[in-house]
PDB file of N, CA and C in Angstrom:
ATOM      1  N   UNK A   1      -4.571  -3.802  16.265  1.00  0.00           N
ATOM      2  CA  UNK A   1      -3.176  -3.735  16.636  1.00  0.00           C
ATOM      3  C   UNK A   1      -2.420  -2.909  15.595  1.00  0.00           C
ATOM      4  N   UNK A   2      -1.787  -1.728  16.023  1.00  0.00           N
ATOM      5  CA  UNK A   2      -0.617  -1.190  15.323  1.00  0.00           C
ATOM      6  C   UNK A   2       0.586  -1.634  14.965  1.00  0.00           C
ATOM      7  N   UNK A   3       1.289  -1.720  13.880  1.00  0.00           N
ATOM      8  CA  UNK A   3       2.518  -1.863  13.214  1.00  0.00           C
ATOM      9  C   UNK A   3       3.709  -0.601  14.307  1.00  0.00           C
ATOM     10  N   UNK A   4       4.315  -1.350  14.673  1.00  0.00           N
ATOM     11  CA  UNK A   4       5.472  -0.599  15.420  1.00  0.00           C
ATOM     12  C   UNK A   4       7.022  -1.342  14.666  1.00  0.00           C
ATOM     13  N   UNK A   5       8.164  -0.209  14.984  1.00  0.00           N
ATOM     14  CA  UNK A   5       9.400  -0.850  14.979  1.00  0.00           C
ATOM     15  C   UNK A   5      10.013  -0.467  16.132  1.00  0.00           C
ATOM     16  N   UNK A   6      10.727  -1.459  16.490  1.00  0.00           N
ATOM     17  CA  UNK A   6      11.937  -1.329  17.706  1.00  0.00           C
ATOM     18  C   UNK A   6      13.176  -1.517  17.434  1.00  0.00           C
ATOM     19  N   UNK A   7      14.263  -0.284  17.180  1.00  0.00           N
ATOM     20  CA  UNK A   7      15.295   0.102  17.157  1.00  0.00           C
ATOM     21  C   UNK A   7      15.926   0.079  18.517  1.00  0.00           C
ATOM     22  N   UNK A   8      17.140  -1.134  18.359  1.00  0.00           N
ATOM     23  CA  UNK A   8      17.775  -1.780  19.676  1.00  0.00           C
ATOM     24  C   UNK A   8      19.005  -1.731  19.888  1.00  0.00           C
ATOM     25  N   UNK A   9      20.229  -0.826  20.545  1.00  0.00           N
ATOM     26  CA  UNK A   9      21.637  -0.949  20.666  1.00  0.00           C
ATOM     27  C   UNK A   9      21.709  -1.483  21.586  1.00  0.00           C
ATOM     28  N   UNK A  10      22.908  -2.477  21.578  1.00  0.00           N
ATOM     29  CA  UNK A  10      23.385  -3.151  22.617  1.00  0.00           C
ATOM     30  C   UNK A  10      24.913  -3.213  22.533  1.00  0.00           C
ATOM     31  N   UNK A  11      25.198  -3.026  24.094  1.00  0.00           N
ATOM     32  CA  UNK A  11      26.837  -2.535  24.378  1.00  0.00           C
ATOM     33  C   UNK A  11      27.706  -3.838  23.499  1.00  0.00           C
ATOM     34  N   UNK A  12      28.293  -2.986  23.150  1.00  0.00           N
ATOM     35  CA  UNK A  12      29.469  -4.595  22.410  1.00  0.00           C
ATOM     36  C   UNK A  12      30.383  -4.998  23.153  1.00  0.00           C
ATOM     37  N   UNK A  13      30.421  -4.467  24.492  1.00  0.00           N
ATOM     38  CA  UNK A  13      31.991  -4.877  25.183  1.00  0.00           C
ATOM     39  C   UNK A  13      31.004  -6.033  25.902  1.00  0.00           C
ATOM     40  N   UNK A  14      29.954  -6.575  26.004  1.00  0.00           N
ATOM     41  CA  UNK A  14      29.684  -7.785  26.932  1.00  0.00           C
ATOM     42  C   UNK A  14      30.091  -8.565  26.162  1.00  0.00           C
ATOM     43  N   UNK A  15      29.723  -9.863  26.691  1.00  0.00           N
ATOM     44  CA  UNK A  15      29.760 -11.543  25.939  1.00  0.00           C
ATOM     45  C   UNK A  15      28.687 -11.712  25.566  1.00  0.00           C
ATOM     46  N   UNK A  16      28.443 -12.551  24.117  1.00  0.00           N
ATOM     47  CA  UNK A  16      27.908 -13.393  23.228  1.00  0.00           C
ATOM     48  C   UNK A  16      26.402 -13.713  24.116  1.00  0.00           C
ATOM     49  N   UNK A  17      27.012 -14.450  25.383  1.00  0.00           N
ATOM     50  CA  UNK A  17      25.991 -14.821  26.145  1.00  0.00           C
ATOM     51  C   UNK A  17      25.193 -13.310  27.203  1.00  0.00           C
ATOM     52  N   UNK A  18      25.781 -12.732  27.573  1.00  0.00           N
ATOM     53  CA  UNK A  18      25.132 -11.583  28.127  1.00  0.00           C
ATOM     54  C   UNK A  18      24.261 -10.461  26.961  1.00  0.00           C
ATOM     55  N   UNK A  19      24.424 -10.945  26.181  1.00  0.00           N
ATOM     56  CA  UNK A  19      23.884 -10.134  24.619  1.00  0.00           C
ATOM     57  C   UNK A  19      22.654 -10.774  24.802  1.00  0.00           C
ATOM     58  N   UNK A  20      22.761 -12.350  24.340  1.00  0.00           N
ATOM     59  CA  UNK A  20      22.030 -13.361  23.960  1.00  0.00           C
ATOM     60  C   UNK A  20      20.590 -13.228  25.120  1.00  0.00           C
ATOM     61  N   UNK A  21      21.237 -13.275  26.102  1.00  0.00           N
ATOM     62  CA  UNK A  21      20.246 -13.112  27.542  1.00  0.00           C
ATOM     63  C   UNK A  21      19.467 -11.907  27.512  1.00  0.00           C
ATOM     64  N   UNK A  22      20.075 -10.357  27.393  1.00  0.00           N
ATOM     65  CA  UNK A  22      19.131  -9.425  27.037  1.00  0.00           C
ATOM     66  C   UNK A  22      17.956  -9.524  25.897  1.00  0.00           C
ATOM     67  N   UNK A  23      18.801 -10.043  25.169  1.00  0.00           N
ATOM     68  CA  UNK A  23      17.597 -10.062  23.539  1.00  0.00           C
ATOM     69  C   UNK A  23      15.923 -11.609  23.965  1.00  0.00           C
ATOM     70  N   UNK A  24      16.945 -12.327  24.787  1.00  0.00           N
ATOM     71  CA  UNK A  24      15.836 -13.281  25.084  1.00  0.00           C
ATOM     72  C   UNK A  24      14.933 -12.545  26.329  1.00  0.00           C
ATOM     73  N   UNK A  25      15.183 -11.526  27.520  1.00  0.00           N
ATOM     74  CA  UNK A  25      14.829 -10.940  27.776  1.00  0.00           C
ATOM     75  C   UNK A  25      13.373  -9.838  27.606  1.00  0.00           C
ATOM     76  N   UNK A  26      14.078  -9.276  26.486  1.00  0.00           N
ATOM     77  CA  UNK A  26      13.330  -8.392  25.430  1.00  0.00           C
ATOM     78  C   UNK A  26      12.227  -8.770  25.005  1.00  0.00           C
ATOM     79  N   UNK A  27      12.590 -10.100  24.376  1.00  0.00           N
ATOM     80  CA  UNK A  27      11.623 -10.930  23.742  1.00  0.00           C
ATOM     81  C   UNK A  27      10.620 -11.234  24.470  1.00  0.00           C
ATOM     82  N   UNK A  28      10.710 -11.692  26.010  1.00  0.00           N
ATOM     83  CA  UNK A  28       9.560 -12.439  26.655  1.00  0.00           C
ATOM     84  C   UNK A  28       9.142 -11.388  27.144  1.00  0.00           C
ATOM     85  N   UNK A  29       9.583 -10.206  27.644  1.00  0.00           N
ATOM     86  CA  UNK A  29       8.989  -8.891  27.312  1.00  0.00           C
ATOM     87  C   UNK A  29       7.939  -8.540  26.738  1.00  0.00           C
ATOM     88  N   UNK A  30       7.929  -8.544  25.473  1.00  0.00           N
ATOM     89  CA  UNK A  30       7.507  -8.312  24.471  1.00  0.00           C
ATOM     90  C   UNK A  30       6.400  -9.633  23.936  1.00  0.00           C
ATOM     91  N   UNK A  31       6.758 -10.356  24.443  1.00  0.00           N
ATOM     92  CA  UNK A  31       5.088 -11.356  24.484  1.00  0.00           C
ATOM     93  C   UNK A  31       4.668 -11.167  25.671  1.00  0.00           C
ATOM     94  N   UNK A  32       5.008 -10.696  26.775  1.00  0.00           N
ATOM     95  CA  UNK A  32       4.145 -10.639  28.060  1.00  0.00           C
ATOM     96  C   UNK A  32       3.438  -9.375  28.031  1.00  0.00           C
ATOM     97  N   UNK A  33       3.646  -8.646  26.638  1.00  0.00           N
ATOM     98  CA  UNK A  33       2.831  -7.264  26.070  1.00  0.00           C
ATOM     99  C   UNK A  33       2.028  -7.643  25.247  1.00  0.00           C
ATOM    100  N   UNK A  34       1.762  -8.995  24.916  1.00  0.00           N
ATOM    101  CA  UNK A  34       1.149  -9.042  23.655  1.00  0.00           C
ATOM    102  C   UNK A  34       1.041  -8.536  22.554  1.00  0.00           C
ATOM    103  N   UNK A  35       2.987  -8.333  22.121  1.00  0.00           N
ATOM    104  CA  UNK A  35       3.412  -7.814  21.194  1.00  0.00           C
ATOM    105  C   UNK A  35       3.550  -8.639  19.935  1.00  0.00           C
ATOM    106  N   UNK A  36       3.527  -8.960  18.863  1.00  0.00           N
ATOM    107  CA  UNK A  36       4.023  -9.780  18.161  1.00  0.00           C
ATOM    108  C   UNK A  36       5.233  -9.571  17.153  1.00  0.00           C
ATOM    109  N   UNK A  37       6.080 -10.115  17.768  1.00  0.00           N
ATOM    110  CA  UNK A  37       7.423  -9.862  16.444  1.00  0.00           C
ATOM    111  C   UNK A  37       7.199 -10.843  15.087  1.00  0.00           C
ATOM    112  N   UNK A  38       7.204  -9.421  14.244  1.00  0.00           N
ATOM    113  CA  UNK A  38       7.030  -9.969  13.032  1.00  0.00           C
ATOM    114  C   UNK A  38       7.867 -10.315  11.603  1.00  0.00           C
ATOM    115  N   UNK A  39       8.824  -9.346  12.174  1.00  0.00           N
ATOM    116  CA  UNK A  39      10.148  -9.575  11.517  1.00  0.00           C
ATOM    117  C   UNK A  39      11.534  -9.233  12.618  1.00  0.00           C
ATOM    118  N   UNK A  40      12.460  -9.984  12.533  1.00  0.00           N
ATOM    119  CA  UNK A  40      13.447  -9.511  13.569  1.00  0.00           C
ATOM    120  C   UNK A  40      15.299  -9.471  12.395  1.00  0.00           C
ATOM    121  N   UNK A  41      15.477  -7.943  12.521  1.00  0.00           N
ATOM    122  CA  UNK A  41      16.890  -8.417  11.557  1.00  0.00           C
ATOM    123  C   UNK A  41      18.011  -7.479  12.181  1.00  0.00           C
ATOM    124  N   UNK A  42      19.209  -8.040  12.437  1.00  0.00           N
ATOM    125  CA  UNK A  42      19.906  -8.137  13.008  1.00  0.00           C
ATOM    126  C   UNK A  42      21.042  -7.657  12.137  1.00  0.00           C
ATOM    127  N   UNK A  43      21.463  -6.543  12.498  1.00  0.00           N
ATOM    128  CA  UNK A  43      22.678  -5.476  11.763  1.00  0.00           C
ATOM    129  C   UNK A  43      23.948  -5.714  12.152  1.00  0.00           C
ATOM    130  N   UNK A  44      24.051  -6.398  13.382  1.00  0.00           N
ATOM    131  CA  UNK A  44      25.211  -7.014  14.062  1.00  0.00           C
ATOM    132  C   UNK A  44      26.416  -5.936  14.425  1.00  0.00           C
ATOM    133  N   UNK A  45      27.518  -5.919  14.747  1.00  0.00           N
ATOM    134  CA  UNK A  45      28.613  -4.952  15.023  1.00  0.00           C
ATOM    135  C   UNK A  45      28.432  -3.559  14.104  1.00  0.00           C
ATOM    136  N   UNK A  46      27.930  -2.388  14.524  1.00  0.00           N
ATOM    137  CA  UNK A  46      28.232  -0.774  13.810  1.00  0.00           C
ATOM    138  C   UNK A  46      28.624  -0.161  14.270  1.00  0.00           C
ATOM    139  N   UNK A  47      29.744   0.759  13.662  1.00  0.00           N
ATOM    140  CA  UNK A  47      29.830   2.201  14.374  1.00  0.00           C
ATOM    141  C   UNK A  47      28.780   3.009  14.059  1.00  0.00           C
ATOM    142  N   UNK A  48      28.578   3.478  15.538  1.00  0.00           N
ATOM    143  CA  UNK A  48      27.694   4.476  15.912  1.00  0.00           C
ATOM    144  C   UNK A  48      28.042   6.231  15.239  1.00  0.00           C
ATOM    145  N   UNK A  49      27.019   6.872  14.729  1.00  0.00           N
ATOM    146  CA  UNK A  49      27.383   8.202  14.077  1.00  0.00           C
ATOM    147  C   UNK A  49      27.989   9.471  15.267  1.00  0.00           C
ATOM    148  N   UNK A  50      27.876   9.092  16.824  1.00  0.00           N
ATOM    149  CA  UNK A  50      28.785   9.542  17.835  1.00  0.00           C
ATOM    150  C   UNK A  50      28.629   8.444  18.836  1.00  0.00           C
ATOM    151  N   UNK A  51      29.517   9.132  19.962  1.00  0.00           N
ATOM    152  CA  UNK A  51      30.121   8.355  20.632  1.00  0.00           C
ATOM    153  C   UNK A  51      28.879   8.440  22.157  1.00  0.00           C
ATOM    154  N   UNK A  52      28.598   7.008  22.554  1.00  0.00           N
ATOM    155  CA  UNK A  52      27.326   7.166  23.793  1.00  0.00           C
ATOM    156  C   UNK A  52      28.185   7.080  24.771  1.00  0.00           C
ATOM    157  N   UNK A  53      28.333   7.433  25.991  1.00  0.00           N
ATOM    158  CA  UNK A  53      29.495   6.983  26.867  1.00  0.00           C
ATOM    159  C   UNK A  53      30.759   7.108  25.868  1.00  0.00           C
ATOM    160  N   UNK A  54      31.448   5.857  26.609  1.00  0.00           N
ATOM    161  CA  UNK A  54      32.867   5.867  25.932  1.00  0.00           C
ATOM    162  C   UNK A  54      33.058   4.927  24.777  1.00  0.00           C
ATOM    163  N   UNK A  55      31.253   4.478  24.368  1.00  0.00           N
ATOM    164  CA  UNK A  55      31.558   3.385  22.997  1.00  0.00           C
ATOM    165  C   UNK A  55      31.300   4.079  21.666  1.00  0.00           C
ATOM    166  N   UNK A  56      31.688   3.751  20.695  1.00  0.00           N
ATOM    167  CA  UNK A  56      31.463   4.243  19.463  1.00  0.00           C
ATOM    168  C   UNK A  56      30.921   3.371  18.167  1.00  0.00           C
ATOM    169  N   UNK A  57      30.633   2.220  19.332  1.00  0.00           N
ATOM    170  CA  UNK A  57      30.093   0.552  18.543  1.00  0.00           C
ATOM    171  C   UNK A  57      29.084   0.312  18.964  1.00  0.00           C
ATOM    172  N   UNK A  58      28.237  -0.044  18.550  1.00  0.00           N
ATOM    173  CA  UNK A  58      26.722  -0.876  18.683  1.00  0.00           C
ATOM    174  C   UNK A  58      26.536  -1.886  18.168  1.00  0.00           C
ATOM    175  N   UNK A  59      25.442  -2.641  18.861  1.00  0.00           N
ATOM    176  CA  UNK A  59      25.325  -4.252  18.337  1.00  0.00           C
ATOM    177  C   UNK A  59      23.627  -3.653  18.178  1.00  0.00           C
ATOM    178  N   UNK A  60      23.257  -3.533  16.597  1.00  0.00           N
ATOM    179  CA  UNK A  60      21.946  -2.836  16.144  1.00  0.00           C
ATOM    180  C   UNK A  60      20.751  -4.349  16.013  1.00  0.00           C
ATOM    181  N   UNK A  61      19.928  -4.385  16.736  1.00  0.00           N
ATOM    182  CA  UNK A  61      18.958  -4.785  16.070  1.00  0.00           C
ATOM    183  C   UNK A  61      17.727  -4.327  15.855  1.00  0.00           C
ATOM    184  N   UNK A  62      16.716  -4.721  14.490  1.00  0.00           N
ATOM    185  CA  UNK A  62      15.118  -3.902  14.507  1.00  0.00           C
ATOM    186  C   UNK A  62      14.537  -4.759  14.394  1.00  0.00           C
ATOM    187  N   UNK A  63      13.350  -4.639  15.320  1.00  0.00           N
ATOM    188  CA  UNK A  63      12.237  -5.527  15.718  1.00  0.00           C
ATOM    189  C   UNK A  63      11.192  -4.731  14.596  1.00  0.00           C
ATOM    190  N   UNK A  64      10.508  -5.691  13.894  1.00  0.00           N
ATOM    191  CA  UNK A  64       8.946  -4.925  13.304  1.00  0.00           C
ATOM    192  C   UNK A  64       8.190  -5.572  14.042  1.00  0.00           C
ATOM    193  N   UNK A  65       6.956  -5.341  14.777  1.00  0.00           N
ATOM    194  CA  UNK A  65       6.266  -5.405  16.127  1.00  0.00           C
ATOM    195  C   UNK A  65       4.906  -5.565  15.236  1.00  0.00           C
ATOM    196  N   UNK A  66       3.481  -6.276  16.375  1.00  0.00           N
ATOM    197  CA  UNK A  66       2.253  -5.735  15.989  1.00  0.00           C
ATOM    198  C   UNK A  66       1.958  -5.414  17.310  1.00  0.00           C
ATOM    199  N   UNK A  67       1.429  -4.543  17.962  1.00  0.00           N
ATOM    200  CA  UNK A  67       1.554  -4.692  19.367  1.00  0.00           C
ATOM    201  C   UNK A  67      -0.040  -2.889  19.805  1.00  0.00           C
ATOM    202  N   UNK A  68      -0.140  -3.216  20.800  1.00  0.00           N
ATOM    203  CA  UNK A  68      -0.903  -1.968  21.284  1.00  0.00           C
ATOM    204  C   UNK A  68      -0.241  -1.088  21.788  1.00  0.00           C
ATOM    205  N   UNK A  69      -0.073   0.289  21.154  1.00  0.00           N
ATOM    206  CA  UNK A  69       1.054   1.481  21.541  1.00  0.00           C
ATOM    207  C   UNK A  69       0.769   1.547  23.453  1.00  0.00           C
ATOM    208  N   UNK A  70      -0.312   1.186  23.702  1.00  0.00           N
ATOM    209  CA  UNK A  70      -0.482   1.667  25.362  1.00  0.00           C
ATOM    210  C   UNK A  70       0.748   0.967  26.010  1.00  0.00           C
ATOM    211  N   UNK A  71       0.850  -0.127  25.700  1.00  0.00           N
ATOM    212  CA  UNK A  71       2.012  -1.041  26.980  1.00  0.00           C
ATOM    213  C   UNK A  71       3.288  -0.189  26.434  1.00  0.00           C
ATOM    214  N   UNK A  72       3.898   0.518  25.625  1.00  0.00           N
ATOM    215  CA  UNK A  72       4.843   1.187  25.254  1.00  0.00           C
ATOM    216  C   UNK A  72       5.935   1.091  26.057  1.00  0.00           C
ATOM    217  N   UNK A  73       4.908   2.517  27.414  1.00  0.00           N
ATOM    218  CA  UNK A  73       5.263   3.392  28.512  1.00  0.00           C
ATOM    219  C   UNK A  73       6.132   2.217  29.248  1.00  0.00           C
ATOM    220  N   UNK A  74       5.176   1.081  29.435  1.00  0.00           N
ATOM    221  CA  UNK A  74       5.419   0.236  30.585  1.00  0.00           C
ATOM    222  C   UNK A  74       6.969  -0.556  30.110  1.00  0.00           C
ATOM    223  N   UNK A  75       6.978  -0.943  28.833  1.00  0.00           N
ATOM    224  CA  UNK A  75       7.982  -1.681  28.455  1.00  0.00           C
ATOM    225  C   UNK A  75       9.146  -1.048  27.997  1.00  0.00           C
ATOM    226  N   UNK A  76       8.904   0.430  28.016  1.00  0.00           N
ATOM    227  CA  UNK A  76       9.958   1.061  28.094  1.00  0.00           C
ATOM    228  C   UNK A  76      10.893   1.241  29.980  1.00  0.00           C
ATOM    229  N   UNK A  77      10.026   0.970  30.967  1.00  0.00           N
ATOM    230  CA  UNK A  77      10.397   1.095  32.471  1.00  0.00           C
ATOM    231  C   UNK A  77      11.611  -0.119  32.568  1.00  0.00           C
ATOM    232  N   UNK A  78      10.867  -1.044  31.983  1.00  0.00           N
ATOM    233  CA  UNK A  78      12.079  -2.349  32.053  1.00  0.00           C
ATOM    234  C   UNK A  78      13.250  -2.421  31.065  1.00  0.00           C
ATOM    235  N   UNK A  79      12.714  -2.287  29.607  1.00  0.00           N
ATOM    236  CA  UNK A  79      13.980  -1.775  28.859  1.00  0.00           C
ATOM    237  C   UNK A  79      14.860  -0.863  29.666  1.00  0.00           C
ATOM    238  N   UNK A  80      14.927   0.358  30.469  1.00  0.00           N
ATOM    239  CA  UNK A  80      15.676   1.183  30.749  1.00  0.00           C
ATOM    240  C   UNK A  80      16.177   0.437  32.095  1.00  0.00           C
ATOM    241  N   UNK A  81      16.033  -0.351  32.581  1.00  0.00           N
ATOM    242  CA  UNK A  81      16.787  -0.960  33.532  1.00  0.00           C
ATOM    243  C   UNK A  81      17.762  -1.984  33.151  1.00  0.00           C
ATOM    244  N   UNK A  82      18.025  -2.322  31.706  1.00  0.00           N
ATOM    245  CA  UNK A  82      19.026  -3.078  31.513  1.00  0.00           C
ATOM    246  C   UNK A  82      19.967  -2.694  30.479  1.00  0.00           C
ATOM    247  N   UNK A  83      21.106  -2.666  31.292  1.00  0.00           N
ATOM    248  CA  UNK A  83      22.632  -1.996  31.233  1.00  0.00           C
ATOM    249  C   UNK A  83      23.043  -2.044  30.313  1.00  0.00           C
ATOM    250  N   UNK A  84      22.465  -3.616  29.834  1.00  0.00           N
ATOM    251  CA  UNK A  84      23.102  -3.619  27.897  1.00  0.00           C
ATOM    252  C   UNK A  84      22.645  -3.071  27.561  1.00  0.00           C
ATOM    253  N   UNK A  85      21.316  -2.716  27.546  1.00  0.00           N
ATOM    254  CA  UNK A  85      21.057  -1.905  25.892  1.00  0.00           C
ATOM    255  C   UNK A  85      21.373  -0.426  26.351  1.00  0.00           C
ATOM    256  N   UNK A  86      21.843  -0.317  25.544  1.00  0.00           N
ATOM    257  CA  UNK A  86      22.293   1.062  24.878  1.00  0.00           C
ATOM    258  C   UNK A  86      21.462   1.936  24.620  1.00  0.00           C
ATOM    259  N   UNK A  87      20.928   2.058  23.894  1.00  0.00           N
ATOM    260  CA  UNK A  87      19.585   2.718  23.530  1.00  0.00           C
ATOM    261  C   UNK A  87      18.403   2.118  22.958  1.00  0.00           C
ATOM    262  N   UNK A  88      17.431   2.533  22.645  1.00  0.00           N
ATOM    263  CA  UNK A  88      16.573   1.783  21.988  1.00  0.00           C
ATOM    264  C   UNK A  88      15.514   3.005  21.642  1.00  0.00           C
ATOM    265  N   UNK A  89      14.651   2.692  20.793  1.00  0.00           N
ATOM    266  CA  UNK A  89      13.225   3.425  20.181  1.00  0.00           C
ATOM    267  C   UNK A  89      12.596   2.573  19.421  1.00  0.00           C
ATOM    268  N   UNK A  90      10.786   3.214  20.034  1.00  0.00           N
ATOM    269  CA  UNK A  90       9.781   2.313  19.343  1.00  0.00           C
ATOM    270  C   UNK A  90       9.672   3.801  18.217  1.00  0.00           C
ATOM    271  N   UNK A  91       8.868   3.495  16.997  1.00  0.00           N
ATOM    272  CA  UNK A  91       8.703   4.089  15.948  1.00  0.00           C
ATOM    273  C   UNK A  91       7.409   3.564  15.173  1.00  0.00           C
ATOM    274  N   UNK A  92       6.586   4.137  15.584  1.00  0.00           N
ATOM    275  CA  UNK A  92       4.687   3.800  15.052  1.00  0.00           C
ATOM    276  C   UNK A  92       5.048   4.038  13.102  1.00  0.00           C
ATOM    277  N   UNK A  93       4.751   2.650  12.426  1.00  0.00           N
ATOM    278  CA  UNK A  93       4.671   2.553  11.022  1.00  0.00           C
ATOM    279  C   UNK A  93       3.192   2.902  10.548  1.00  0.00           C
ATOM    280  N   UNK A  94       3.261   3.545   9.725  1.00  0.00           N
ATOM    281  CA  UNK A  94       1.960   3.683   9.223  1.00  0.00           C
ATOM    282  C   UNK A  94       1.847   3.114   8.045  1.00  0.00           C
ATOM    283  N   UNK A  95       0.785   2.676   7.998  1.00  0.00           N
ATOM    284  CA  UNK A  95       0.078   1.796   7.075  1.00  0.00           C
ATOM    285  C   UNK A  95      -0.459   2.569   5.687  1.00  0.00           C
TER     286      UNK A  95
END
């Protein structure tokens, strides 16, 4: 298993709970990949270095992952179907 990170924006204009629901989302995601989160830290409210749409705020979190780069593709299909996140990127750590 490879060392990955997952770099995560999420829109700040939802609620607490519509945040909360994506990230738990993510998560079961991400064990139904047989990913393992190994560290999870949470940057909370940033301005963004430009503007995505019409926000200029992000709600940042980074996942450090152990996971098999193949399911990537796949867990990127479902990440991109949900509205909160903003953006996101996996990023292969090398050892």
């Amino acid at each position: 298993m490879a060392k990955y990170e997952l770099m995560l924006i999420v829109d700040t204009s939802i609620t607490e709970e519509q945040r909360s629901t994506s990230i738990a989302d993510l998560k079961a995601l991400l064990e139904k990949n047989e990913a393992k989160i190994t560290k999870e830290d949470v940057w909370w409210d940033k301005k963004m270095a430009y503007k995505i749409g019409k926000s200029d705020r992000g709600f940042y979190i980074l996942f450090d992952l152990e996971m098999n780069g193949k399911s990537i593709k796949e867990m990127s299909k479902v990440i991109n179907l949900d509205k909160n996140i903003v953006r996101y990127m996996f990023t292969r750590v090398d050892a």
